[in-house]
PDB file of N, CA and C in Angstrom:
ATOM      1  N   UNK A   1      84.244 137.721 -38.975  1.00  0.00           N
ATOM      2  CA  UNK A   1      83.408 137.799 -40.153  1.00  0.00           C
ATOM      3  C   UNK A   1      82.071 138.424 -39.769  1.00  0.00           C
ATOM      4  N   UNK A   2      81.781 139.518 -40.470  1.00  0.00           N
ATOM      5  CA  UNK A   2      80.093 140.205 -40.027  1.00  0.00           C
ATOM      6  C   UNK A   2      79.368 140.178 -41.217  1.00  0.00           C
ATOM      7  N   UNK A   3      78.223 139.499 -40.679  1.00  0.00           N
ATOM      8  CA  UNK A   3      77.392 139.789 -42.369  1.00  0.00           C
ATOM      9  C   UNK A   3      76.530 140.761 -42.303  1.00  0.00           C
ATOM     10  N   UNK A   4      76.301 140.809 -43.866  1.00  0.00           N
ATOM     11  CA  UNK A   4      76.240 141.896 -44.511  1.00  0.00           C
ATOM     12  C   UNK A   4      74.724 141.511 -44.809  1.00  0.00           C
ATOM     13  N   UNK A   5      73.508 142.324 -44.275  1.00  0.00           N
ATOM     14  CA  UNK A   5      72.536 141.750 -45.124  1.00  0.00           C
ATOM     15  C   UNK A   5      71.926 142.786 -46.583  1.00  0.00           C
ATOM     16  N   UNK A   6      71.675 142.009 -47.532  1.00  0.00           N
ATOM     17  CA  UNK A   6      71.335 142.940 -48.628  1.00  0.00           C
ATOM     18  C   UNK A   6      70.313 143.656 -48.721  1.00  0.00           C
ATOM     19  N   UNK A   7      70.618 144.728 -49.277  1.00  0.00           N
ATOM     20  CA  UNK A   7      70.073 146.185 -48.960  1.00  0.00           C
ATOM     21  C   UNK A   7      68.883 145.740 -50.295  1.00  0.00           C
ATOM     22  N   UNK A   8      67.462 145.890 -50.161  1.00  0.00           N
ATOM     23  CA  UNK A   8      66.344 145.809 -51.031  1.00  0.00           C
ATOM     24  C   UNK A   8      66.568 144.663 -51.635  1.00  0.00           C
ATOM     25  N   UNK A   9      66.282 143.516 -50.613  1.00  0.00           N
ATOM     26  CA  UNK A   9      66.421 142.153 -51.308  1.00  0.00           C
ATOM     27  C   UNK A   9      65.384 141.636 -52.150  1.00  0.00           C
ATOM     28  N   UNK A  10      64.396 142.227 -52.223  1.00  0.00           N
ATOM     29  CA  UNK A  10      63.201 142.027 -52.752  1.00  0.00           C
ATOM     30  C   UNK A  10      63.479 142.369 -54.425  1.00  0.00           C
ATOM     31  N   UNK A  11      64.386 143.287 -54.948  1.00  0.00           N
ATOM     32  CA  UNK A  11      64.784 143.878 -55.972  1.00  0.00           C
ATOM     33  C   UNK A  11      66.178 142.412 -56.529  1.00  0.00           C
ATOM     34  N   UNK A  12      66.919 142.317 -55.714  1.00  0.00           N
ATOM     35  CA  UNK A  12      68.015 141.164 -55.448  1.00  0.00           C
ATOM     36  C   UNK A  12      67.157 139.727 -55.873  1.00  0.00           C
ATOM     37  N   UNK A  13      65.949 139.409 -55.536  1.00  0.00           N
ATOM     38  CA  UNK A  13      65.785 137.979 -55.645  1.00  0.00           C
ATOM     39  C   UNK A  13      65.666 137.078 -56.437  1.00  0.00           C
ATOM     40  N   UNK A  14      65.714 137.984 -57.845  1.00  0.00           N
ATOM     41  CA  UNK A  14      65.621 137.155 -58.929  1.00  0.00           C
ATOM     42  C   UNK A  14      66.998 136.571 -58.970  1.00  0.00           C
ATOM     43  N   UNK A  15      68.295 136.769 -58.358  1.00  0.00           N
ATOM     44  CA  UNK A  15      69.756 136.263 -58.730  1.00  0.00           C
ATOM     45  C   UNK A  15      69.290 135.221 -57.508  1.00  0.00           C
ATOM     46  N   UNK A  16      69.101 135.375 -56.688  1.00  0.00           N
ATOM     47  CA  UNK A  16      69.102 134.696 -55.213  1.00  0.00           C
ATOM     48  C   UNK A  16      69.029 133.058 -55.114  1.00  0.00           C
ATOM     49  N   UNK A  17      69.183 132.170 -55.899  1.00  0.00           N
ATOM     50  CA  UNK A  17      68.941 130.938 -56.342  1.00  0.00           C
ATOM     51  C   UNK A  17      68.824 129.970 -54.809  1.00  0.00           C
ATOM     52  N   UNK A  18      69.875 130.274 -53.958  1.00  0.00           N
ATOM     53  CA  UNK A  18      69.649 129.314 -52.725  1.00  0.00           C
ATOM     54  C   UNK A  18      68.230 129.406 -52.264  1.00  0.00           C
ATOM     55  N   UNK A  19      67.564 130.844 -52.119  1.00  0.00           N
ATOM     56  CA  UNK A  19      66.242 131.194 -51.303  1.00  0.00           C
ATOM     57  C   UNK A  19      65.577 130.883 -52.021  1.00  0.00           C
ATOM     58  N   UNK A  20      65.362 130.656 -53.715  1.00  0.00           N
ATOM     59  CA  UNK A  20      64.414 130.168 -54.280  1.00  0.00           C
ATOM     60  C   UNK A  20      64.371 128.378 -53.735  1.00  0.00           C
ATOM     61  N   UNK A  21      65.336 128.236 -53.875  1.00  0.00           N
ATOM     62  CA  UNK A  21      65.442 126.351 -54.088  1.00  0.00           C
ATOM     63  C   UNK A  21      65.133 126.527 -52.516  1.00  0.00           C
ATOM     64  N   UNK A  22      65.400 126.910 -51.499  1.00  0.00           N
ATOM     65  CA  UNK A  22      64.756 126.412 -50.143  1.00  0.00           C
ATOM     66  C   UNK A  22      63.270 126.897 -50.030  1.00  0.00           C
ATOM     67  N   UNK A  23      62.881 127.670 -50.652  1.00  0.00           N
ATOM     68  CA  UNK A  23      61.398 127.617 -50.598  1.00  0.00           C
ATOM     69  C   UNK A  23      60.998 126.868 -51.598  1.00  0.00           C
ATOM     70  N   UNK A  24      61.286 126.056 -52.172  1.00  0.00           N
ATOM     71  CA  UNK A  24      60.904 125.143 -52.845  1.00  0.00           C
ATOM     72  C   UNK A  24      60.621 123.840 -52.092  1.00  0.00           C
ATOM     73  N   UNK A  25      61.990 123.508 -51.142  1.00  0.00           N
ATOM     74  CA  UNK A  25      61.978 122.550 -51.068  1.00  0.00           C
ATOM     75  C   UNK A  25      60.964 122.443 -49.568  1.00  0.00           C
ATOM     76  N   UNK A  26      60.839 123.789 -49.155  1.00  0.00           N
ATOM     77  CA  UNK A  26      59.784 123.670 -48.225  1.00  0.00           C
ATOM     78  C   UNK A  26      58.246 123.148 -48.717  1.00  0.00           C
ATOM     79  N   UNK A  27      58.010 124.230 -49.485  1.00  0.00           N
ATOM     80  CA  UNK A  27      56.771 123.884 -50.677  1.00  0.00           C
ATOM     81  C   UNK A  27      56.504 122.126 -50.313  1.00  0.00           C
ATOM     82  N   UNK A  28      57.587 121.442 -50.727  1.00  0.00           N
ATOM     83  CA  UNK A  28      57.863 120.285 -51.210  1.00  0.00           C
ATOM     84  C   UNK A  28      57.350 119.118 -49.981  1.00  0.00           C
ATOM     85  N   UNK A  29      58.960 119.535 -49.333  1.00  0.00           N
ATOM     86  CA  UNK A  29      58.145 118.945 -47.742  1.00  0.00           C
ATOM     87  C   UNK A  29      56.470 119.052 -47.088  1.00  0.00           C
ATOM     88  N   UNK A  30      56.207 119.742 -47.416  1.00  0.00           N
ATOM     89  CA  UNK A  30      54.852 120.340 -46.986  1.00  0.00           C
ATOM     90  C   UNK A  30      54.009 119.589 -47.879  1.00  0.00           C
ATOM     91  N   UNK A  31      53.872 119.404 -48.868  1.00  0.00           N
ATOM     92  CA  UNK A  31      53.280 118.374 -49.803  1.00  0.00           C
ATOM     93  C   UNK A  31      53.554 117.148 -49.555  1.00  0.00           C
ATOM     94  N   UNK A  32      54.695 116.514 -49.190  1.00  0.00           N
ATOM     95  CA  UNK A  32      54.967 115.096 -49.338  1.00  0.00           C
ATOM     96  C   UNK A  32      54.453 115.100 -47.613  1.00  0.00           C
ATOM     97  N   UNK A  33      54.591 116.099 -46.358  1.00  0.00           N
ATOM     98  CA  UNK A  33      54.239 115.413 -45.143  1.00  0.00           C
ATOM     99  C   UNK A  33      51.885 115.304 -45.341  1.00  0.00           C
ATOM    100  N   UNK A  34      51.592 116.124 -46.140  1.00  0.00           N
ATOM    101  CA  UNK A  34      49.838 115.928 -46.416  1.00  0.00           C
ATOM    102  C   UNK A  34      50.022 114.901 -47.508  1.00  0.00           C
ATOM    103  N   UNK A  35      50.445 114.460 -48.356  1.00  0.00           N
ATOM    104  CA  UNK A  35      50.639 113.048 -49.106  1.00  0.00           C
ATOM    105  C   UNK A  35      50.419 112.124 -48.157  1.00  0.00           C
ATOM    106  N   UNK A  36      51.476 111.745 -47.237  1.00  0.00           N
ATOM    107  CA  UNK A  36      52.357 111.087 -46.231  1.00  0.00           C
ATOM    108  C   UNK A  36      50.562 110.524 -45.116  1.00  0.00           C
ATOM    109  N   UNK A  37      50.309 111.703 -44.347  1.00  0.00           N
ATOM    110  CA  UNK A  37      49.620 111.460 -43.868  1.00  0.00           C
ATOM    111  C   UNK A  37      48.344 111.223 -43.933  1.00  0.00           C
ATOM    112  N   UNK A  38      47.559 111.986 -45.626  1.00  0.00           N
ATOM    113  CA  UNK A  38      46.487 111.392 -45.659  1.00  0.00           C
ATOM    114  C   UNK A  38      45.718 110.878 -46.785  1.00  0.00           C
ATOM    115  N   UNK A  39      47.202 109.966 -47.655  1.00  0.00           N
ATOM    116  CA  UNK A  39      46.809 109.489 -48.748  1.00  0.00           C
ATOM    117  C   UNK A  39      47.586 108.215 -48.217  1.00  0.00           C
ATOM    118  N   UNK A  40      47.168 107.228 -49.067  1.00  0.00           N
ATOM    119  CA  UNK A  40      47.834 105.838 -49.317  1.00  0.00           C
ATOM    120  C   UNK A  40      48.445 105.833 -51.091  1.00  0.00           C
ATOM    121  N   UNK A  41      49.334 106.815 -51.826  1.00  0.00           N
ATOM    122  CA  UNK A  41      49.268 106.609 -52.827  1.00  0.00           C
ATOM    123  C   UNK A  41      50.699 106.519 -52.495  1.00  0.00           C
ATOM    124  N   UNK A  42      51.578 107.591 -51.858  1.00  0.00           N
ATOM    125  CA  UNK A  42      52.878 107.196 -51.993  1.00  0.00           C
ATOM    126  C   UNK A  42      53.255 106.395 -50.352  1.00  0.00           C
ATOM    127  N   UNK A  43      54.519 105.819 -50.554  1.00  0.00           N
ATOM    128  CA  UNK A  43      55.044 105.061 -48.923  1.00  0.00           C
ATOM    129  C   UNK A  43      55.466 106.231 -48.540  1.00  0.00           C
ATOM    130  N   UNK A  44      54.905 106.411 -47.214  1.00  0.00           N
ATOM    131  CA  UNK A  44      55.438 107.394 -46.224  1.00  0.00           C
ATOM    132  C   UNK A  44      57.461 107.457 -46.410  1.00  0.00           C
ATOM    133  N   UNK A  45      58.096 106.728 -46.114  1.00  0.00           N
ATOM    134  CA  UNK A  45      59.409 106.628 -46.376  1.00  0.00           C
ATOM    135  C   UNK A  45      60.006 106.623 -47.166  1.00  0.00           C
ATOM    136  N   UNK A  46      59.526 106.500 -48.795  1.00  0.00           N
ATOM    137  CA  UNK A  46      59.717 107.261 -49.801  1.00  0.00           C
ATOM    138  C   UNK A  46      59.633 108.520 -49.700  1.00  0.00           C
ATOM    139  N   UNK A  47      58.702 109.587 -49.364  1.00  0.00           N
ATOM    140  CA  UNK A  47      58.551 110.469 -49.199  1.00  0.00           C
ATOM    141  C   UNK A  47      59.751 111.317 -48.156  1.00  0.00           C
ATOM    142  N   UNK A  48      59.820 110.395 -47.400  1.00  0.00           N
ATOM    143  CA  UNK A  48      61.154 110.858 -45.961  1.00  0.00           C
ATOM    144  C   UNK A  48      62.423 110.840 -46.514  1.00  0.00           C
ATOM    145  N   UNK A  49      62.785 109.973 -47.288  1.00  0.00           N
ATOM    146  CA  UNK A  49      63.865 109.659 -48.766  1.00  0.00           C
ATOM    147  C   UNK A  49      64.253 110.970 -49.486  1.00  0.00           C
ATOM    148  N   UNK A  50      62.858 111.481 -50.511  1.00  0.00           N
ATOM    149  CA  UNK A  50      63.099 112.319 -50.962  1.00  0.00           C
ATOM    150  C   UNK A  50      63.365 113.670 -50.182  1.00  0.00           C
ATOM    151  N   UNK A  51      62.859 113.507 -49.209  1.00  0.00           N
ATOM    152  CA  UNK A  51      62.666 114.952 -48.477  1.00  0.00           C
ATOM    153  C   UNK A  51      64.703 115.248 -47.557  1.00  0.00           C
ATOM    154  N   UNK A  52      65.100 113.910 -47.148  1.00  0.00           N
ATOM    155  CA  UNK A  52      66.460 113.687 -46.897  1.00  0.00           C
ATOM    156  C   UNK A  52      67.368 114.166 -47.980  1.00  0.00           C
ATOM    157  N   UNK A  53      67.158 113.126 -49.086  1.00  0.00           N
ATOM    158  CA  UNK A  53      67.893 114.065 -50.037  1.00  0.00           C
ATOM    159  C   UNK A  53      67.692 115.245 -50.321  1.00  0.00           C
ATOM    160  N   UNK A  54      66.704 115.949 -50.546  1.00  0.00           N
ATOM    161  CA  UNK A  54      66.497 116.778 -50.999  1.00  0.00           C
ATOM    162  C   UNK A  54      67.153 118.197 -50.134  1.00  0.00           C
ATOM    163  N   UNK A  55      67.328 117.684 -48.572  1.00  0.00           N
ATOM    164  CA  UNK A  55      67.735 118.744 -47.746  1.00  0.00           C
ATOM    165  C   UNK A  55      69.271 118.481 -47.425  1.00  0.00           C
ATOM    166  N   UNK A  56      69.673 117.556 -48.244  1.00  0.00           N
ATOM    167  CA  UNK A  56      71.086 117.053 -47.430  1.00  0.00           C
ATOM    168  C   UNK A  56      72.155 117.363 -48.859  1.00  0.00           C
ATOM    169  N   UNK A  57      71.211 117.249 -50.125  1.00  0.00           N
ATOM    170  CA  UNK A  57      72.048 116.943 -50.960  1.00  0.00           C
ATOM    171  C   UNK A  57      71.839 118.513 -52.165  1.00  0.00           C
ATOM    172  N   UNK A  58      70.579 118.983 -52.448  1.00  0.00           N
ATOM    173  CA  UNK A  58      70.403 120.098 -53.474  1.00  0.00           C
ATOM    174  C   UNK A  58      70.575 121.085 -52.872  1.00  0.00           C
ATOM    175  N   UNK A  59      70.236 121.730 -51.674  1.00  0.00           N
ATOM    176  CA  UNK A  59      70.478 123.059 -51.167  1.00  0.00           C
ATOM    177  C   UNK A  59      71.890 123.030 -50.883  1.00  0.00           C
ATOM    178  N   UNK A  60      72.925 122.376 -50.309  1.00  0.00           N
ATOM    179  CA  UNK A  60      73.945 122.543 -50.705  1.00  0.00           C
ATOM    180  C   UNK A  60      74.632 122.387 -51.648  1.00  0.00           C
ATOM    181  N   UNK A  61      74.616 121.894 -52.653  1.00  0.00           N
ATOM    182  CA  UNK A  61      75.032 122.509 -54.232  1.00  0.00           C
ATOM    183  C   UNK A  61      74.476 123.939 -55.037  1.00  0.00           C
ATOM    184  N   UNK A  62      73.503 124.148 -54.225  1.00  0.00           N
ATOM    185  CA  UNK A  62      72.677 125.309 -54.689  1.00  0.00           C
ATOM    186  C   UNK A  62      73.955 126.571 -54.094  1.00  0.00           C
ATOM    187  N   UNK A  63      73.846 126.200 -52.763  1.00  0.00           N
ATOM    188  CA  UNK A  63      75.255 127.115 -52.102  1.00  0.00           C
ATOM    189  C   UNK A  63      76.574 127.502 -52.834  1.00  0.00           C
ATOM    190  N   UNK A  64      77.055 126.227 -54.044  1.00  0.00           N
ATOM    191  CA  UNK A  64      77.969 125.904 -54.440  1.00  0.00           C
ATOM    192  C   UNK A  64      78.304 126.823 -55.769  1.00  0.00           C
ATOM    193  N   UNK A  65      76.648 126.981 -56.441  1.00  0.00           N
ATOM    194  CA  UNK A  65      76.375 128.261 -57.696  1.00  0.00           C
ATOM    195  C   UNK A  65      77.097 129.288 -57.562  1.00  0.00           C
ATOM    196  N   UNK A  66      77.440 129.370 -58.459  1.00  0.00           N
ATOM    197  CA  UNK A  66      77.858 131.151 -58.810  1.00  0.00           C
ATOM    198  C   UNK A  66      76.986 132.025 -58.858  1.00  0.00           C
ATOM    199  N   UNK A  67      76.509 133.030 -58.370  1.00  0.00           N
ATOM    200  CA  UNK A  67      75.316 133.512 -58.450  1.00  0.00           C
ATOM    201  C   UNK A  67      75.472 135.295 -58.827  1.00  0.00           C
ATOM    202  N   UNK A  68      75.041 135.731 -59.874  1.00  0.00           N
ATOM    203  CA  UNK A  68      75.404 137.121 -60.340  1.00  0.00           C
ATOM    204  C   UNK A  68      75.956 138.151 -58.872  1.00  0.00           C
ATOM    205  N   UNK A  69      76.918 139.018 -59.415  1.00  0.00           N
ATOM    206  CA  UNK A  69      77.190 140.077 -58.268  1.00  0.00           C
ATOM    207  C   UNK A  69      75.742 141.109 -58.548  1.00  0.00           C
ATOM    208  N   UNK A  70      75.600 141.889 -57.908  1.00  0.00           N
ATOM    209  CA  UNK A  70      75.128 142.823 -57.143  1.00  0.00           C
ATOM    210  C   UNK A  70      75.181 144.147 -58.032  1.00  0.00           C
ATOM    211  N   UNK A  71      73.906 144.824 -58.578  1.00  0.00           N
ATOM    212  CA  UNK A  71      74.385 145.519 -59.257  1.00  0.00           C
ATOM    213  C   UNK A  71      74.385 147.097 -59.222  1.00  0.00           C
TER     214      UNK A  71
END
């Protein structure tokens, strides 16, 4: 199997749904670890919770999308 990387992905990214939702969920992480460390509003392990699910359970269903062909 050789991959193929897409030619002017920048033009491509509006279909691209996995790369949106993982920069999201980076976004995300990145917020909940400055929450985490220098607020007392949420529990640190709530935060580790969401961030687990969030990497274990939505980006792979995101994989799972049908996502427009190529045009």
């Amino acid at each position: 199997m050789k991959l193929k990387l897409i030619e002017n992905a920048r033009r491509e990214f509006h279909r691209l749904w996995v790369i949106r939702i993982s920069l999201a969920v980076g976004v995300f992480n990145g917020v909940a670890g400055v929450l985490g460390a220098f607020t007392d509003i949420f529990n640190p392990w709530f935060l580790v919770a969401l961030s687990v699910f969030f990497n274990t359970a939505v980006i792979p269903l995101a994989r799972l999308a049908k996502q427009k062909e190529p045009e």
